[in-house]
Protein backbone atom coordinates (compact mmCIF):
# COMPACT_ATOMS: atom_id res chain seq x y z
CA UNK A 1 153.13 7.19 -31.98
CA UNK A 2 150.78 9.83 -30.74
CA UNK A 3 146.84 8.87 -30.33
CA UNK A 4 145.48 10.98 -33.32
CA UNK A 5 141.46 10.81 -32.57
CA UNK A 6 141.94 12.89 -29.43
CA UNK A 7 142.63 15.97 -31.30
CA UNK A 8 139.31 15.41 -33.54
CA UNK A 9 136.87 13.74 -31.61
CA UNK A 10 134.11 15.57 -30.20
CA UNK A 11 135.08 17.33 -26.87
CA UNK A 12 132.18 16.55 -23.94
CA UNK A 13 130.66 19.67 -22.65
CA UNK A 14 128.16 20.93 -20.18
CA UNK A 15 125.20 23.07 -21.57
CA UNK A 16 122.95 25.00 -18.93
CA UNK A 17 119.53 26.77 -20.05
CA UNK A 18 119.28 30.17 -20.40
CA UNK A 19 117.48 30.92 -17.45
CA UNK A 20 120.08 29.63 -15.30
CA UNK A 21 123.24 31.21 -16.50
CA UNK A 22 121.35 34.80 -15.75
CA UNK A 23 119.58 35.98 -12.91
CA UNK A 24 115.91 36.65 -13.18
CA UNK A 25 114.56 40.57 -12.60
CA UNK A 26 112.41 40.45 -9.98
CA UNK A 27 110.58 43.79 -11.35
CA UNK A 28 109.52 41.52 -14.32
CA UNK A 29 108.31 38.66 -11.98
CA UNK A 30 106.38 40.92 -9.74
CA UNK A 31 104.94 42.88 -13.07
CA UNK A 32 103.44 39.77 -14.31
CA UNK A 33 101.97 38.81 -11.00
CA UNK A 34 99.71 41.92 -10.87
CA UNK A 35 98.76 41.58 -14.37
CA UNK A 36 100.68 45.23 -15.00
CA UNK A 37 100.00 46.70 -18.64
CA UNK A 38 98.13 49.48 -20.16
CA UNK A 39 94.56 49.25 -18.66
CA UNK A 40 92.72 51.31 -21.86
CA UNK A 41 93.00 51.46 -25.54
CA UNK A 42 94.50 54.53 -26.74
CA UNK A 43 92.09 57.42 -28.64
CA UNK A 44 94.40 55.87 -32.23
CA UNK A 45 93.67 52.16 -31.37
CA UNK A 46 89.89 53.15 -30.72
CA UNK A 47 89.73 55.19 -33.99
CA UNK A 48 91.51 52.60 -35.83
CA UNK A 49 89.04 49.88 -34.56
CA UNK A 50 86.32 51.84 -35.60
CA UNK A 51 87.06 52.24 -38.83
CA UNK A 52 88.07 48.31 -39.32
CA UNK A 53 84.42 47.74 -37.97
CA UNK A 54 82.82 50.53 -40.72
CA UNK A 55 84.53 49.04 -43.49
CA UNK A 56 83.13 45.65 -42.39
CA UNK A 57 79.21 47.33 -42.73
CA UNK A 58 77.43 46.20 -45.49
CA UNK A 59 76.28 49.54 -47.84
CA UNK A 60 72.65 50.12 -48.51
CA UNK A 61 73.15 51.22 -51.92
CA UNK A 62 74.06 48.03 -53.16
């Protein structure tokens, strides 16, 4: 007679992380070394900001 808990028990298997299956991209690891990035808000993000910080003003009126 055949050994049936072979064909259901759990097989044993070998997981690796993520970062080691893949090679890294060195343009990303030198990017973050330099701190690279936009350096100044955009004309929207400043407009945008400056609204947010009108709204926040209290009015006289009231």
């Amino acid at each position: 007679m055949a050994n049936k808990t072979t064909g259901t028990r759990q097989k044993l298997t070998f997981r690796l992380d993520p970062a080691q299956t893949k090679p890294r991209n060195p343009v990303a690891v030198a990017a973050k070394q330099r701190a690279a990035g936009s350096h100044q808000k955009s004309a929207s993000a400043l407009r945008q900001e400056q609204n947010r910080l009108a709204k926040k003003l209290p009015i006289e009126g009231e």
